[in-house]
Protein backbone atom coordinates (compact mmCIF):
# COMPACT_ATOMS: atom_id res chain seq x y z
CA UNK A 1 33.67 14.44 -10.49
CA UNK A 2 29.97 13.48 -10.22
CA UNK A 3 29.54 10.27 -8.83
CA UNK A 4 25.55 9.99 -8.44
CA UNK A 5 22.63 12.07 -8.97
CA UNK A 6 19.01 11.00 -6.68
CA UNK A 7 16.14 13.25 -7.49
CA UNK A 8 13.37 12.65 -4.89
CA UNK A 9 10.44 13.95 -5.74
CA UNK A 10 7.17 14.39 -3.71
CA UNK A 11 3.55 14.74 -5.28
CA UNK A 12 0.63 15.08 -2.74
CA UNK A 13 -2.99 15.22 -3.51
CA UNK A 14 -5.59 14.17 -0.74
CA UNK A 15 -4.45 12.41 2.30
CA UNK A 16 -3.12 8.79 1.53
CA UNK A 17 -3.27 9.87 -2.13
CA UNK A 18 0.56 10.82 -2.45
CA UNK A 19 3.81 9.24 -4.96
CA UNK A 20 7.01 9.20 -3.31
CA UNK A 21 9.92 8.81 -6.29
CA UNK A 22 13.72 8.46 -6.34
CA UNK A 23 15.25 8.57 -9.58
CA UNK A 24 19.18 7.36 -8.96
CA UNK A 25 21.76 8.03 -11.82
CA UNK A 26 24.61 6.38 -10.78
CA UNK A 27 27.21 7.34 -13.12
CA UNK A 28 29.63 4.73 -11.48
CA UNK A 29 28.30 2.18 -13.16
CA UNK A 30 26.45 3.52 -15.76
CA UNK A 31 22.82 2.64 -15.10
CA UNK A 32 19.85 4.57 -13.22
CA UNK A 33 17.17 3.37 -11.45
CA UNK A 34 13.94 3.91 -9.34
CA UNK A 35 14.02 3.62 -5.53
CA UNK A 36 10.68 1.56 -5.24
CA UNK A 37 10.52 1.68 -1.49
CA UNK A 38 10.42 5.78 -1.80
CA UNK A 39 6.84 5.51 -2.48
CA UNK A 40 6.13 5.32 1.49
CA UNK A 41 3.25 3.98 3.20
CA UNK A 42 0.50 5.25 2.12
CA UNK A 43 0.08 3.72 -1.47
CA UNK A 44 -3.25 3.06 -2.34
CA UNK A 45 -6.57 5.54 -3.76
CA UNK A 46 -9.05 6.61 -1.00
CA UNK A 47 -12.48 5.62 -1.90
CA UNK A 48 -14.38 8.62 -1.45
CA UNK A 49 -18.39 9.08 -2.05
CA UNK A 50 -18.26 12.50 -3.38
CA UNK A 51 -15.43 14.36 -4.58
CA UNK A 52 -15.25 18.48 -5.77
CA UNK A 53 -13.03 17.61 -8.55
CA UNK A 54 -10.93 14.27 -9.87
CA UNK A 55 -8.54 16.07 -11.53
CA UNK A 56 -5.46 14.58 -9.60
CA UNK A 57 -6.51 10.87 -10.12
CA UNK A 58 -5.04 10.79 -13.71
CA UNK A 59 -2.11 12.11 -12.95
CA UNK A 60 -1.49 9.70 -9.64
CA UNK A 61 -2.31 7.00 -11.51
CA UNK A 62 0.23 7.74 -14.28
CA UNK A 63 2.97 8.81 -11.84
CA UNK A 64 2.35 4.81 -10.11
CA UNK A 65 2.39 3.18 -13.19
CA UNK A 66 5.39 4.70 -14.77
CA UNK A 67 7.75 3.98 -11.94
CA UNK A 68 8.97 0.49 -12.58
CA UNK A 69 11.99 -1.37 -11.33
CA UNK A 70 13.86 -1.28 -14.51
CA UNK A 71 17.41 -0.27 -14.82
CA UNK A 72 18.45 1.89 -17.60
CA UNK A 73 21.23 1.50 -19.15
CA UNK A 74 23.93 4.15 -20.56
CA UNK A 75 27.63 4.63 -22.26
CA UNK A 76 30.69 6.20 -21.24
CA UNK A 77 30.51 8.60 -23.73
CA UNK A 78 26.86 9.15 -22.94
CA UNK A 79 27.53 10.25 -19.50
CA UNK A 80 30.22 12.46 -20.42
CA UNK A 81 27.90 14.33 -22.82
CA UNK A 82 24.93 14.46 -20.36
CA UNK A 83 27.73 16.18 -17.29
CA UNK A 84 28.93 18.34 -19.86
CA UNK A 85 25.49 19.66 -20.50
CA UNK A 86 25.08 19.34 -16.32
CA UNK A 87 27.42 21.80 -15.72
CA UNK A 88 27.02 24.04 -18.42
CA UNK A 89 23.32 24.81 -16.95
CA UNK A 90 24.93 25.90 -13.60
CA UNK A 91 21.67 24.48 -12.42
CA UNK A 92 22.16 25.27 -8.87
CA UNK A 93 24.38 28.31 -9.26
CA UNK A 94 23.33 30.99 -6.48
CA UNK A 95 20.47 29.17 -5.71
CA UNK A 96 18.59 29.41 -2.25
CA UNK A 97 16.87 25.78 -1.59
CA UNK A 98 14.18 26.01 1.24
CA UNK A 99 13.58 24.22 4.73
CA UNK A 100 13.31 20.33 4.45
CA UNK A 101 11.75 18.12 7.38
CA UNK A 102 11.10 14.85 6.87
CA UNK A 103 7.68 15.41 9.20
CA UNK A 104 6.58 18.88 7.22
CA UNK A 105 3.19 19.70 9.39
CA UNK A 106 2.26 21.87 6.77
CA UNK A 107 2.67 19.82 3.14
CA UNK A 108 2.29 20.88 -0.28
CA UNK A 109 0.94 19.71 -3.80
CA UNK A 110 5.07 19.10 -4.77
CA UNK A 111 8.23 19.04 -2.98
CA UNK A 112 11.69 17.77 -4.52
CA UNK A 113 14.86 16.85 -2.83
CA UNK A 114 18.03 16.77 -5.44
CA UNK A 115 21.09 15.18 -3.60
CA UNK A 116 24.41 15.33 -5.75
CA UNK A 117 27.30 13.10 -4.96
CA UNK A 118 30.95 13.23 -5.97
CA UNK A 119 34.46 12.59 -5.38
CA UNK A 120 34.53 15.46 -3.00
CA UNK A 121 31.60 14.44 -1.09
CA UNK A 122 27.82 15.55 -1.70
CA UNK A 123 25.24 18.52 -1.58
CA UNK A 124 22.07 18.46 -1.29
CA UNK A 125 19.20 21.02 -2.85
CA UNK A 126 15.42 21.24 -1.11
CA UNK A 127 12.76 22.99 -3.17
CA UNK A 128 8.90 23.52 -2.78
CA UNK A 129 8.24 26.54 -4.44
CA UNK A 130 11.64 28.10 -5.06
CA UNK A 131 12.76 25.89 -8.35
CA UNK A 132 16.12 25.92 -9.63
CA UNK A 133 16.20 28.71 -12.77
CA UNK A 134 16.93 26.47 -15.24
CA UNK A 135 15.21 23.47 -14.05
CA UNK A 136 12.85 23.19 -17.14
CA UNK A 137 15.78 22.68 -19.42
CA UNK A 138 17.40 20.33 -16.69
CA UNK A 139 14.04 18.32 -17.11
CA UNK A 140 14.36 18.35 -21.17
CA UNK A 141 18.07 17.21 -21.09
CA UNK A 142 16.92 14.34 -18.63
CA UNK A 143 14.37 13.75 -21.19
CA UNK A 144 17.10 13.42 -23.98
CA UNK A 145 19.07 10.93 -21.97
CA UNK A 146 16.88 8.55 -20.87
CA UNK A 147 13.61 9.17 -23.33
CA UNK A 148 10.76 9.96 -20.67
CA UNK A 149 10.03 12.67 -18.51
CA UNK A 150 11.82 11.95 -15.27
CA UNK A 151 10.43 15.59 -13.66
CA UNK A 152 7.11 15.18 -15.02
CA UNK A 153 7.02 18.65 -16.40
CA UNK A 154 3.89 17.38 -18.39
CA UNK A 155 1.98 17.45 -14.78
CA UNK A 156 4.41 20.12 -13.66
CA UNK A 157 2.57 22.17 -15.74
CA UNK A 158 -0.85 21.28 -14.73
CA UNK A 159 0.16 21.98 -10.88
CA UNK A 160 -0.37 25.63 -9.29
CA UNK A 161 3.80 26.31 -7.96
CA UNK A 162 5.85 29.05 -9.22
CA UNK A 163 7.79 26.77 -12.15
CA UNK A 164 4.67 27.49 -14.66
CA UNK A 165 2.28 30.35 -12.83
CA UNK A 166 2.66 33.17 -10.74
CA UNK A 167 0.87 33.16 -7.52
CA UNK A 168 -0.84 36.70 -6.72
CA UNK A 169 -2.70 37.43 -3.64
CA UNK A 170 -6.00 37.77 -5.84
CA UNK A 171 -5.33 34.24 -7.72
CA UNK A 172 -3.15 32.37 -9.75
CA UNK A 173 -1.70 33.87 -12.76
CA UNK A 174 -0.49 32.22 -16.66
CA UNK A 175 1.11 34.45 -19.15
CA UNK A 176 -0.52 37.24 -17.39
CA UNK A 177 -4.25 36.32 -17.27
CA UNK A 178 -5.93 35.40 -14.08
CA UNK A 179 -7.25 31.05 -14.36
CA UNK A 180 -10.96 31.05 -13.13
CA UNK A 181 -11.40 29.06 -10.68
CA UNK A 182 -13.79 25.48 -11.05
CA UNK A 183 -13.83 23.99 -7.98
CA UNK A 184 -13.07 24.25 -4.19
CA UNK A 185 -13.13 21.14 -2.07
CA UNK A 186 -11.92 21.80 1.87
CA UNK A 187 -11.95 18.54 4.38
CA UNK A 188 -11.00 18.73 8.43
CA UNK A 189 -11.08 15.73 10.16
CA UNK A 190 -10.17 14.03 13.41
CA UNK A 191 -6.54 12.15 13.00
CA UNK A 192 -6.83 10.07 16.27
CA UNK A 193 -8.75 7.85 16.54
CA UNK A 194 -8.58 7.41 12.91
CA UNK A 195 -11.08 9.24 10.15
CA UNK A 196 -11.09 8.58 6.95
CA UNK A 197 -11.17 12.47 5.71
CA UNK A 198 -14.18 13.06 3.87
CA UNK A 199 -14.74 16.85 2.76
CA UNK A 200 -16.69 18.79 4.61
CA UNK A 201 -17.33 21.52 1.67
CA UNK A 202 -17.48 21.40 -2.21
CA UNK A 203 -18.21 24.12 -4.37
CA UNK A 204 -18.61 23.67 -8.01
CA UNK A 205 -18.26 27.27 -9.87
CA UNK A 206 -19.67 26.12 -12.78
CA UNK A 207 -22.88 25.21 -11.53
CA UNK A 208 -22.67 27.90 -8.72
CA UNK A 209 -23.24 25.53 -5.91
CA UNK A 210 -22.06 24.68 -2.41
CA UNK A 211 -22.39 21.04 -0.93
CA UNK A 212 -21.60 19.26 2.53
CA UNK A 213 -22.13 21.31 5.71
CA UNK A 214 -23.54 23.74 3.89
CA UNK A 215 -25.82 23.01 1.06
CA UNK A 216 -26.73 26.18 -0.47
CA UNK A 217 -26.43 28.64 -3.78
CA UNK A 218 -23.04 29.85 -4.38
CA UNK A 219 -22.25 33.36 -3.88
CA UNK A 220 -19.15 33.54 -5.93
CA UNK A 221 -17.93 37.25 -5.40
CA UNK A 222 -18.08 36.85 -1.38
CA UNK A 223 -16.17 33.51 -1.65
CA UNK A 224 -13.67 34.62 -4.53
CA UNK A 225 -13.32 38.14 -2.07
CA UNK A 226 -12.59 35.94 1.07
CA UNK A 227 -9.80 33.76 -1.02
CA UNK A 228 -8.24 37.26 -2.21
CA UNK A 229 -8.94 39.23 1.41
CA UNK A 230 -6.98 36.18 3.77
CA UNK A 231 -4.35 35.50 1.14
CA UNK A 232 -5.38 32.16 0.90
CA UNK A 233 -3.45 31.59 -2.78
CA UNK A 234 -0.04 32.15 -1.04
CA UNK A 235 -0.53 29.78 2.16
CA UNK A 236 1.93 27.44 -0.06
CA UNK A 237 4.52 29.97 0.52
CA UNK A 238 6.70 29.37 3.10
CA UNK A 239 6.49 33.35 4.39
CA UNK A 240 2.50 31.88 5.30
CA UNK A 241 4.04 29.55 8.30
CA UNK A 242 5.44 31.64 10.24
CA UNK A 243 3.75 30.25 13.22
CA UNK A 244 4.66 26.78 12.52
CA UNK A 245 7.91 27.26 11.99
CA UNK A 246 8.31 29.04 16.23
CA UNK A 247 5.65 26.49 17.90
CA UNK A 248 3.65 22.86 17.93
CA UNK A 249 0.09 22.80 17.98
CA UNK A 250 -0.58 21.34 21.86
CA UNK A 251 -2.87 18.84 20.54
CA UNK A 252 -0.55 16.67 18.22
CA UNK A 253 -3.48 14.10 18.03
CA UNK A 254 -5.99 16.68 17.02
CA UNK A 255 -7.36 17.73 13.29
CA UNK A 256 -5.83 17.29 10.02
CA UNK A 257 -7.38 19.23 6.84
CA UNK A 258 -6.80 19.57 3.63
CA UNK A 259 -8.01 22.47 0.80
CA UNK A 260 -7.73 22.34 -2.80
CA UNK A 261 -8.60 24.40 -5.51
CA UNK A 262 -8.91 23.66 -8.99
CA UNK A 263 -8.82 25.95 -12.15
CA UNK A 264 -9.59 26.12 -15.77
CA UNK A 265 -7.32 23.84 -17.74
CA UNK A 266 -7.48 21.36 -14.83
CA UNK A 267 -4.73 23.09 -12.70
CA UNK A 268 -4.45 22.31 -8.97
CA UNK A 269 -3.61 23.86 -5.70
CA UNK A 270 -3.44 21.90 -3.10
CA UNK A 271 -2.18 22.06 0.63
CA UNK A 272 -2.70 19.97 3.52
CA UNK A 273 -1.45 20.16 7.08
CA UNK A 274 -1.14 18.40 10.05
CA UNK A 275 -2.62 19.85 13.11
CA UNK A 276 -1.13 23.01 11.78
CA UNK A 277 -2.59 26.23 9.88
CA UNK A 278 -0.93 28.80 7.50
CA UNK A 279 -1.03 32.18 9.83
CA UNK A 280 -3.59 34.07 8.18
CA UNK A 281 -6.41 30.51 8.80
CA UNK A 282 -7.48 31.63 11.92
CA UNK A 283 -8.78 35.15 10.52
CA UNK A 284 -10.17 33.43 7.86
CA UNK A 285 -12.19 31.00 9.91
CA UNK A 286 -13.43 33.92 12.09
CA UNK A 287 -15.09 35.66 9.14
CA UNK A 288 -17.14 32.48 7.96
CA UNK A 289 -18.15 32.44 11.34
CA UNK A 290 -19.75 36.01 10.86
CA UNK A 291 -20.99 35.44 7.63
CA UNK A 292 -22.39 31.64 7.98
CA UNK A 293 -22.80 31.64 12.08
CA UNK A 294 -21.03 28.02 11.27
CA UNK A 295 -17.39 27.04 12.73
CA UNK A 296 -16.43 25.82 9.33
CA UNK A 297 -12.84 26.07 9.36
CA UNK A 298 -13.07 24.35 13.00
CA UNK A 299 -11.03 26.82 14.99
CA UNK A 300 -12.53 26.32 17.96
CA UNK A 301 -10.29 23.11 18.08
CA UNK A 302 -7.10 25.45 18.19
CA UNK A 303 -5.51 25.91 21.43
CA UNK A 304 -5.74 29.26 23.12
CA UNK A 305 -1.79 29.67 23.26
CA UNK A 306 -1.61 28.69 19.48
CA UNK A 307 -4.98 30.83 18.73
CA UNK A 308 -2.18 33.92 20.08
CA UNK A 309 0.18 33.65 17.88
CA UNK A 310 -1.83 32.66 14.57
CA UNK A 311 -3.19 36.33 15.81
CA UNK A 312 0.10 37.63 15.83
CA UNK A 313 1.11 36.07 12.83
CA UNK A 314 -1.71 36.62 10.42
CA UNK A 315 -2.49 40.25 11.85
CA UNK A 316 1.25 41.36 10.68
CA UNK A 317 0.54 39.68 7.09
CA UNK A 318 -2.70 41.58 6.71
CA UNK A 319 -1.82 44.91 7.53
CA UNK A 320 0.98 45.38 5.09
């Protein structure tokens, strides 16, 4: 018998720009409720000069505002309809959750944590990219019960994971047609002593232009060939880490960064990390080098032991 149901959810956007959100249905006693001290730390908008894109500001605004400390309220027989429909989905039938740390040094636009209590004791599901098969409908039926959208599948669908679009090597896919891309905004920054990260490119596709340490004309096929060339769409895949996952960076005071990418229709990719690269980075970095004669992607701040096995790494992903 189902006792409880917390779904922790995890939005991130630029650094200090994240919503932290448990949702508790406690069928015990009939009610459910927001966790208002998930929301963590960092709570509050950075005030930025220039920005690529403001796409995420809506929807971090909207995901603050709608979590309130009001407890909603529910029947007997209301509950017993809602489990019935639970376990009819099977919603976590077969299903393969992925790693969960609570210091992730790579982090992602969305992360969710669904932890299931009953009489028998409790299991708990972890999901970036790898979403439950029927967690759309799961997301309606919540809908039906309580009246709003408790997954926010209305910004689920404006966020670049799996649950919506298929992420290719050469881009990011809907209903089979490749989203243009509008914007590009990359920031690396020293996290001790404390820097406000400010970003150190911005490229606007629609005017064809490149701002920050480069202020130049955008050449659109080289960049849009890079992107495709270094895999850079599927560094939110977990198979991208590889070198994360076997070693710390030696300098766990060093650089954070961030990129993010938005599309036509105002869908975002986003990834930050913490000292920490996706393998293929480094290989990456060393072409802008040779095209720009710039250390862009800073990877001259990457330890020589760590600058091995991003080598390693990111030469076995690019020459399948």
């Amino acid at each position: 018998m189902i006792e409880k149901i917390e779904i922790t959810q995890r939005f991130n956007f630029k650094r200090l720009n994240r919503h932290y959100e448990c949702f508790t249905i406690d069928f015990s006693n009939n009610s459910a409720y927001y966790k208002i001290s998930e929301r963590g730390s960092g709570d509050k908008f950075l005030t930025e000069s220039e920005l690529c894109d403001g796409s995420w500001c809506d929807i971090l605004s909207d995901l603050r505002r709608r979590m309130t400390s009001e407890i909603h309220r529910f029947s007997s027989e209301e509950a017993l309809t809602f489990l019935d429909e639970f376990h009819a989905l099977d919603l976590f039938g077969d299903f393969e959750g992925e790693d969960f740390r609570y210091f992730e040094k790579i982090e992602l636009v969305y992360s969710c944590i669904v932890i299931i209590y009953s009489t028998d004791g409790y299991a708990e599901y972890s999901f970036k990219n790898n979403f439950p098969k029927n967690w759309i409908r799961f997301g309606e039926i919540l809908h039906d019960f309580f009246g709003f959208d408790v997954l926010h599948l209305n910004y689920q669908s404006q966020l670049a994971t799996p649950l919506y679009f298929d992420i290719e090597t050469d881009g990011v896919y809907f209903d089979g047609e490749k989203l243009a891309l509008k914007a590009l905004e990359f920031g690396h920054y020293r996290a001790y002593p404390y820097d406000v990260p400010k970003p150190r490119l911005m490229v606007n596709f629609k005017d064809c232009t490149v701002r920050g340490y480069l202020d130049c004309e955008l050449d659109e096929e080289l960049l849009l060939d890079l992107l495709g060339r270094y895999h850079v769409y599927m560094w939110i895949f977990d198979a991208y880490h590889k070198k994360s996952d076997v070693r710390d960076p030696d300098d766990l005071e060093g650089y954070d960064w961030y990129l993010e990418m938005v599309f036509e229709g105002d869908v975002i990719w986003h990834i930050f990390g913490y000292n920490d690269y996706p393998d293929t980075y480094v290989h990456l970095g060393r072409e802008v080098i040779n095209i720009t004669g710039m250390d862009l992607l800073e990877i001259a701040t990457i330890s020589g032991d760590d600058l091995n096995l991003f080598e390693k790494f990111g030469s076995e992903i690019l020459s399948k």
